[in-house]
C-alpha atoms as a PDB file:
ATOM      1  CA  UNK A   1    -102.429-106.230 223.264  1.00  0.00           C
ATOM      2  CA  UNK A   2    -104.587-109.031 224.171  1.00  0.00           C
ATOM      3  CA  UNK A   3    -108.369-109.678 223.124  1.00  0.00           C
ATOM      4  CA  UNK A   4    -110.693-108.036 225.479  1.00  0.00           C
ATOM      5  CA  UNK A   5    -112.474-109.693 227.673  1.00  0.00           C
ATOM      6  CA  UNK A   6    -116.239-110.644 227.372  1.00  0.00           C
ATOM      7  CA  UNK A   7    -116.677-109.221 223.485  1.00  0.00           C
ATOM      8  CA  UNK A   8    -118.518-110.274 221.000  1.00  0.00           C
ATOM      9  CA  UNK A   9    -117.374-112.205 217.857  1.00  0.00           C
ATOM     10  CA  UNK A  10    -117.356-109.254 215.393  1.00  0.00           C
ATOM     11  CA  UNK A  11    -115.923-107.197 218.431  1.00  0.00           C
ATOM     12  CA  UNK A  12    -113.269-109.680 218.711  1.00  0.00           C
ATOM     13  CA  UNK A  13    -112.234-109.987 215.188  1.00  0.00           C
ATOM     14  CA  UNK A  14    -112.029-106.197 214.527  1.00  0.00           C
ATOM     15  CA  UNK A  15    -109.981-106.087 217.374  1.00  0.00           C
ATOM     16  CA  UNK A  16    -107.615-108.649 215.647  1.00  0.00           C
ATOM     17  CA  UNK A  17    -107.743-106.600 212.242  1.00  0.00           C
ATOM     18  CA  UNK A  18    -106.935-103.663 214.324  1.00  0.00           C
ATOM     19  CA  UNK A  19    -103.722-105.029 216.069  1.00  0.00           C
ATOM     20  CA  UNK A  20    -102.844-106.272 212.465  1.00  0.00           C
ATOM     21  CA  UNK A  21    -103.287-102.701 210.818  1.00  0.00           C
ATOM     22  CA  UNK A  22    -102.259-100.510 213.649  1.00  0.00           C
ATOM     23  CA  UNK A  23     -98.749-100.507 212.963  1.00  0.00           C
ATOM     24  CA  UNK A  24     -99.157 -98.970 209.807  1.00  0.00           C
ATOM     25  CA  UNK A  25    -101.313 -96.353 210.878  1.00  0.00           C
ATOM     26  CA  UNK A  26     -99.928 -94.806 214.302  1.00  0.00           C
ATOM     27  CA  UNK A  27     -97.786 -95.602 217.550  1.00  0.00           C
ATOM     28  CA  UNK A  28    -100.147 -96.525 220.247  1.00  0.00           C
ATOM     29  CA  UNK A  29     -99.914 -96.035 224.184  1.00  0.00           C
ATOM     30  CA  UNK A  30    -102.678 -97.414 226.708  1.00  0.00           C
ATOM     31  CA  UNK A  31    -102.025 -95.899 230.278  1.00  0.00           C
ATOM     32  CA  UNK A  32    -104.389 -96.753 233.162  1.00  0.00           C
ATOM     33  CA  UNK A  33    -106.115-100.046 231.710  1.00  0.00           C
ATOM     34  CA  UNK A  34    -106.405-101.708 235.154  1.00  0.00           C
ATOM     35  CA  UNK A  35    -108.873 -99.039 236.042  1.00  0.00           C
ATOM     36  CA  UNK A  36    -111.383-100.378 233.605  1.00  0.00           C
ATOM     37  CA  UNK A  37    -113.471-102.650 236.250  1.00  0.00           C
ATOM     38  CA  UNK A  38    -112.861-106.393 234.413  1.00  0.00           C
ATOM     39  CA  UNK A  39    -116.232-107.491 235.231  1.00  0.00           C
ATOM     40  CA  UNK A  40    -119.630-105.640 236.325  1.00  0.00           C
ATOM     41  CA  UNK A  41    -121.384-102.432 234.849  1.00  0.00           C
ATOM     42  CA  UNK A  42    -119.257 -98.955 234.281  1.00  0.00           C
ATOM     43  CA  UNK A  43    -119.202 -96.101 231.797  1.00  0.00           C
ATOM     44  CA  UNK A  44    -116.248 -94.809 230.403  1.00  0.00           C
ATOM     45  CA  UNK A  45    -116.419 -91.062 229.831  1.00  0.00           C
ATOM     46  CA  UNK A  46    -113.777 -90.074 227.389  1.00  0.00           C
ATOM     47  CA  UNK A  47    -112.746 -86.847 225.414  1.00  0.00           C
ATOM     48  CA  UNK A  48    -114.374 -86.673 221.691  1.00  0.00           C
ATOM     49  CA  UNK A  49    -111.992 -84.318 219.562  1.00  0.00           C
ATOM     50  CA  UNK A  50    -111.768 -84.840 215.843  1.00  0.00           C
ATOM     51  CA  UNK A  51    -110.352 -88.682 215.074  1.00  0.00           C
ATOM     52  CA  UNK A  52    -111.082 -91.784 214.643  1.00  0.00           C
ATOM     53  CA  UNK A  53    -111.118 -91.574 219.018  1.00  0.00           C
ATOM     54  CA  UNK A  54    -114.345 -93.905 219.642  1.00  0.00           C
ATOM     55  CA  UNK A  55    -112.300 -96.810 217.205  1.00  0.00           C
ATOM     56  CA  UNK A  56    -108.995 -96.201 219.240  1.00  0.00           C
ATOM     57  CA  UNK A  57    -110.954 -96.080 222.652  1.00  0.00           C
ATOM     58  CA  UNK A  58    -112.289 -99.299 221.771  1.00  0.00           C
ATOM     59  CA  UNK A  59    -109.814-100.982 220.831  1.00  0.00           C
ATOM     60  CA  UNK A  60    -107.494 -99.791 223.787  1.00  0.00           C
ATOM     61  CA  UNK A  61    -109.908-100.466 226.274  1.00  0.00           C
ATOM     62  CA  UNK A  62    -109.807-104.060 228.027  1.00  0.00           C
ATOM     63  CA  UNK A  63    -113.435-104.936 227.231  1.00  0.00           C
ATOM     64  CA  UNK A  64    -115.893-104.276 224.604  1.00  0.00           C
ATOM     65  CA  UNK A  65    -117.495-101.022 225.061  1.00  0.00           C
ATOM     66  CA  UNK A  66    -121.124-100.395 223.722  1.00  0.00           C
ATOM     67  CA  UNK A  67    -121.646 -96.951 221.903  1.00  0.00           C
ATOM     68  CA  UNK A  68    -124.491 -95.058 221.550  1.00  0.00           C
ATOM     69  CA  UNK A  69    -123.903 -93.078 218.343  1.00  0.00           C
ATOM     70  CA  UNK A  70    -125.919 -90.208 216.633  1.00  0.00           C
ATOM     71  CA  UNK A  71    -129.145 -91.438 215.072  1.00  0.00           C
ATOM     72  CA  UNK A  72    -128.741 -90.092 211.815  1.00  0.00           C
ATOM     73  CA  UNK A  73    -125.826 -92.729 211.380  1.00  0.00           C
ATOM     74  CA  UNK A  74    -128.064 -95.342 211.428  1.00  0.00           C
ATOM     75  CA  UNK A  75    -129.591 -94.042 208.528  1.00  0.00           C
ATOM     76  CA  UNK A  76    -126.913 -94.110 205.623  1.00  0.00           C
ATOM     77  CA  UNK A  77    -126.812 -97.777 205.140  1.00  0.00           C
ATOM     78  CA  UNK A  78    -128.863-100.471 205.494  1.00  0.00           C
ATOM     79  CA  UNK A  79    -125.520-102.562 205.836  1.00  0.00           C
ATOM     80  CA  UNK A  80    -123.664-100.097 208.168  1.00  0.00           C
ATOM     81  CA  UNK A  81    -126.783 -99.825 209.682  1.00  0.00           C
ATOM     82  CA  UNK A  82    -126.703-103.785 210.696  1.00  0.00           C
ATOM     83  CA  UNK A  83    -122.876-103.454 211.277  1.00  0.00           C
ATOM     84  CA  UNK A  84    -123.387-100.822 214.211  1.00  0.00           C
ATOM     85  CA  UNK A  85    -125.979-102.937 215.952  1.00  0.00           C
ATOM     86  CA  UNK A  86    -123.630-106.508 215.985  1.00  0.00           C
ATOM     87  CA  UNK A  87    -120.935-104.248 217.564  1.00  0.00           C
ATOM     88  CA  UNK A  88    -123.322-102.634 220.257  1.00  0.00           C
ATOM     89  CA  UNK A  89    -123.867 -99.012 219.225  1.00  0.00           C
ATOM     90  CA  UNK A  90    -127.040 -97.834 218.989  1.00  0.00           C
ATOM     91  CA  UNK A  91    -128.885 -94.442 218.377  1.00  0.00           C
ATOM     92  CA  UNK A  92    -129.952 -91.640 219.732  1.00  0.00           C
ATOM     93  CA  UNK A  93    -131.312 -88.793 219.242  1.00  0.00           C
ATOM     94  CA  UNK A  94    -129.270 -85.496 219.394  1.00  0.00           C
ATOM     95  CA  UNK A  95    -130.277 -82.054 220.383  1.00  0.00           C
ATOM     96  CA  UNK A  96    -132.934 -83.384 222.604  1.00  0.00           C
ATOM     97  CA  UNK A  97    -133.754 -85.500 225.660  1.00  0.00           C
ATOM     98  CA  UNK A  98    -134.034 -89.081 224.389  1.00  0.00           C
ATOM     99  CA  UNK A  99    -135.528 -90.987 227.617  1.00  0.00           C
ATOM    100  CA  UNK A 100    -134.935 -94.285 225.099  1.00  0.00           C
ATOM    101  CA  UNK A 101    -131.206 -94.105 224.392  1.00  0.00           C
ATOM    102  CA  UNK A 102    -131.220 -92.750 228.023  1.00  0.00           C
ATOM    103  CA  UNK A 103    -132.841 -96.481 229.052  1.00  0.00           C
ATOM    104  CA  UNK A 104    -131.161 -98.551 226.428  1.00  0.00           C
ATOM    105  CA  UNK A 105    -127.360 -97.156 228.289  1.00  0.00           C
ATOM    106  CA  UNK A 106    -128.488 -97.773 231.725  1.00  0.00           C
ATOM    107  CA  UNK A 107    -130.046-101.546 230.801  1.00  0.00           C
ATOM    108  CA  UNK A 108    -126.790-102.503 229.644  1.00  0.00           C
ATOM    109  CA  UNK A 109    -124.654-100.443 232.267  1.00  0.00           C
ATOM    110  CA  UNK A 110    -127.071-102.733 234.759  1.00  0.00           C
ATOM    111  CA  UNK A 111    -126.697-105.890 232.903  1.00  0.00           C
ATOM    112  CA  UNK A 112    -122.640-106.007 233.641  1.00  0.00           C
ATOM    113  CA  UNK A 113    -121.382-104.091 230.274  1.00  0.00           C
ATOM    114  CA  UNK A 114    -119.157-101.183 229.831  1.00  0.00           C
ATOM    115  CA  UNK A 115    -120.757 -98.085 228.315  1.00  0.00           C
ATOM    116  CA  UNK A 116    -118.686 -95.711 226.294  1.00  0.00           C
ATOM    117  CA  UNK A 117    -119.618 -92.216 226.595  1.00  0.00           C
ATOM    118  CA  UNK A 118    -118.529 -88.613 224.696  1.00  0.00           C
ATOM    119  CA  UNK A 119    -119.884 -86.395 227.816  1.00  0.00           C
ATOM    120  CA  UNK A 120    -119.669 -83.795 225.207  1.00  0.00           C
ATOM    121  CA  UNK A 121    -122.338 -85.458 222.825  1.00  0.00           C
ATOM    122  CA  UNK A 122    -120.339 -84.286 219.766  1.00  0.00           C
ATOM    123  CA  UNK A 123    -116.866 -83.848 218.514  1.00  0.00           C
ATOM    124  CA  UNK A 124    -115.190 -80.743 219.089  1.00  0.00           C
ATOM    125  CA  UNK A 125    -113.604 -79.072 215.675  1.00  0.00           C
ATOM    126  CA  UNK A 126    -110.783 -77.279 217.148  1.00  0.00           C
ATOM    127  CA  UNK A 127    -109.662 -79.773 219.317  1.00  0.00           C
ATOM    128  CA  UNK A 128    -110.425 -78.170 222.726  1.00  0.00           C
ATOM    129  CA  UNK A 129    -112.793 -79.819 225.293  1.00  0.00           C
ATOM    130  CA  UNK A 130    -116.263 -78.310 225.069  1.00  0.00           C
ATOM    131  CA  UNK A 131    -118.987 -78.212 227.787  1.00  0.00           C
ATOM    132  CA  UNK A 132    -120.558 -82.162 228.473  1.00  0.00           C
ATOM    133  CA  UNK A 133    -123.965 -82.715 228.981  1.00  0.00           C
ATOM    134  CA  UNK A 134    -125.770 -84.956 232.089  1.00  0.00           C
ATOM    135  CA  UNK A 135    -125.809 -88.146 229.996  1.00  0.00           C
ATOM    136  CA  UNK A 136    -123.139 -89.700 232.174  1.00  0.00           C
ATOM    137  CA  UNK A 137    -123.765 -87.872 235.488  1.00  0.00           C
ATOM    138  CA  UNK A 138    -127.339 -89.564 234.997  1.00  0.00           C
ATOM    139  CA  UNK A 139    -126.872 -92.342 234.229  1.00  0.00           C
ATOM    140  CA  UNK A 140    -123.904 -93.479 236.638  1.00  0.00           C
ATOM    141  CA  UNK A 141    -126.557 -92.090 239.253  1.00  0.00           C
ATOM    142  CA  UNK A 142    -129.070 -94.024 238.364  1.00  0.00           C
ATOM    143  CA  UNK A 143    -127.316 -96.991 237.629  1.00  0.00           C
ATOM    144  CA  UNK A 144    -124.828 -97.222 240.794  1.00  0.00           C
ATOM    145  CA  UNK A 145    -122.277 -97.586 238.637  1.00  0.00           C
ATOM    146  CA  UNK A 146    -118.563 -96.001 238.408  1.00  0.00           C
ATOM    147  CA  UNK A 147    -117.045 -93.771 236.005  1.00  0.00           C
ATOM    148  CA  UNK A 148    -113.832 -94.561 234.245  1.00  0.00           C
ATOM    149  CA  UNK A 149    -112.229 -91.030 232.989  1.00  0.00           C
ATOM    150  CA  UNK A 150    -110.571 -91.454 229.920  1.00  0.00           C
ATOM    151  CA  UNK A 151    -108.777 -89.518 227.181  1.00  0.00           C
ATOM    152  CA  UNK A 152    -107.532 -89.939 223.600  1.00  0.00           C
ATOM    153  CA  UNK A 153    -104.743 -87.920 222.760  1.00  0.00           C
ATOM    154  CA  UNK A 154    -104.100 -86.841 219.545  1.00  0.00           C
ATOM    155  CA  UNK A 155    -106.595 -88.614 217.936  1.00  0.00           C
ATOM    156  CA  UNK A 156    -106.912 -85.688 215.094  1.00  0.00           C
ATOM    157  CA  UNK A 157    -103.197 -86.877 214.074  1.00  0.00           C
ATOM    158  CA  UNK A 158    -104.154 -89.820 212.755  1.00  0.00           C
ATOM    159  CA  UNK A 159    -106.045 -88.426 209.324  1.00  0.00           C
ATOM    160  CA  UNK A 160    -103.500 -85.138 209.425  1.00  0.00           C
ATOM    161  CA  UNK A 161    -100.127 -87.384 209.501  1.00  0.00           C
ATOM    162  CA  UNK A 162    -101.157 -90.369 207.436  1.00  0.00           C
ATOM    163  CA  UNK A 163     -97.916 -92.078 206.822  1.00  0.00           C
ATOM    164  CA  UNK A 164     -96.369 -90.710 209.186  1.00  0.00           C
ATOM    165  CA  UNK A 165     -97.470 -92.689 212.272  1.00  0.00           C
ATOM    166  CA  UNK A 166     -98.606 -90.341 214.848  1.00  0.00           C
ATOM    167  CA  UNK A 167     -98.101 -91.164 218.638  1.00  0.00           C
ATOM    168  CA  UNK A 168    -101.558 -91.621 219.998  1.00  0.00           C
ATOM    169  CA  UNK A 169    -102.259 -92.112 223.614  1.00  0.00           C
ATOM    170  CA  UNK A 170    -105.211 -93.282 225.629  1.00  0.00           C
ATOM    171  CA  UNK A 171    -105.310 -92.947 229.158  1.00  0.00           C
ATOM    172  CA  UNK A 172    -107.876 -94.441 231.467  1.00  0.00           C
ATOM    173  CA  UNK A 173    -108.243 -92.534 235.204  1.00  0.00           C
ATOM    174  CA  UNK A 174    -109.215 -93.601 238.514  1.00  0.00           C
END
């Protein structure tokens, strides 16, 4: 898998860890990458079961994607804290409207990056799809900009089968 395009430095290089460790870990499968726009704004709405999904949906995806990630995340570690900035996640605020997160997703959707969106603003325990909120809707309306479906599946293999490399797949739509 090559590096994606237009990531940052720490993006990059966890990328190449990644490619390095994967083998170890699970059997990978990217379908649909060339409907990831290359260049120009986008959100990619993806499924959020249990799984590591928003590390394999990054790394299978042909650009860096930038996160936004629940707020209380941000609080563990000063150091994790710092990490989840350099790599383009950044908070907000669950359970409520947060017009800043809201903002923050739409400047960089309009600046040219790819946003990475759980329309269902949390994991879902049993594995089953659970209802999404507006985040995406909104913000692909206000923005202009497409949506890229995507899916990870069997993300929730990869802590259940450890050592025995589960077969993961991401798929990107149309």
């Amino acid at each position: 898998m090559q590096l994606p395009k237009n990531a940052s430095r720490i993006w990059r290089l966890l990328h190449v860890i990644i490619t390095l460790l994967k083998p170890l870990f699970c059997r990978l499968t990217v379908e649909g990458r060339e409907h990831v726009p290359e260049f120009g704004g986008c959100i990619v709405a993806s499924t959020h079961t249990r799984g590591p999904d928003y590390v394999i949906l990054g790394y299978a995806a042909p650009r860096q994607l930038y996160y936004m990630a629940k707020a209380e995340i941000f609080e563990i570690h000063h150091w994790l804290n710092k990490f989840l900035w350099s790599i383009g996640t950044f908070p907000v605020q669950r359970g409520r409207s947060d017009i800043g997160a809201i903002q923050a997703a739409e400047r960089l959707v309009n600046e040219g990056h790819a946003l990475g969106m759980f329309p269902e603003g949390t994991r879902s325990l049993d594995g089953r799809l659970t209802k999404g909120k507006t985040g995406v809707a909104r913000i692909a309306v206000q923005t202009g900009m497409p949506v890229v479906p995507a899916a990870v599946l069997n993300a929730a293999a990869f802590f259940k089968e450890l050592g025995h490399r589960p077969q993961i797949t991401v798929r990107f739509g149309p």
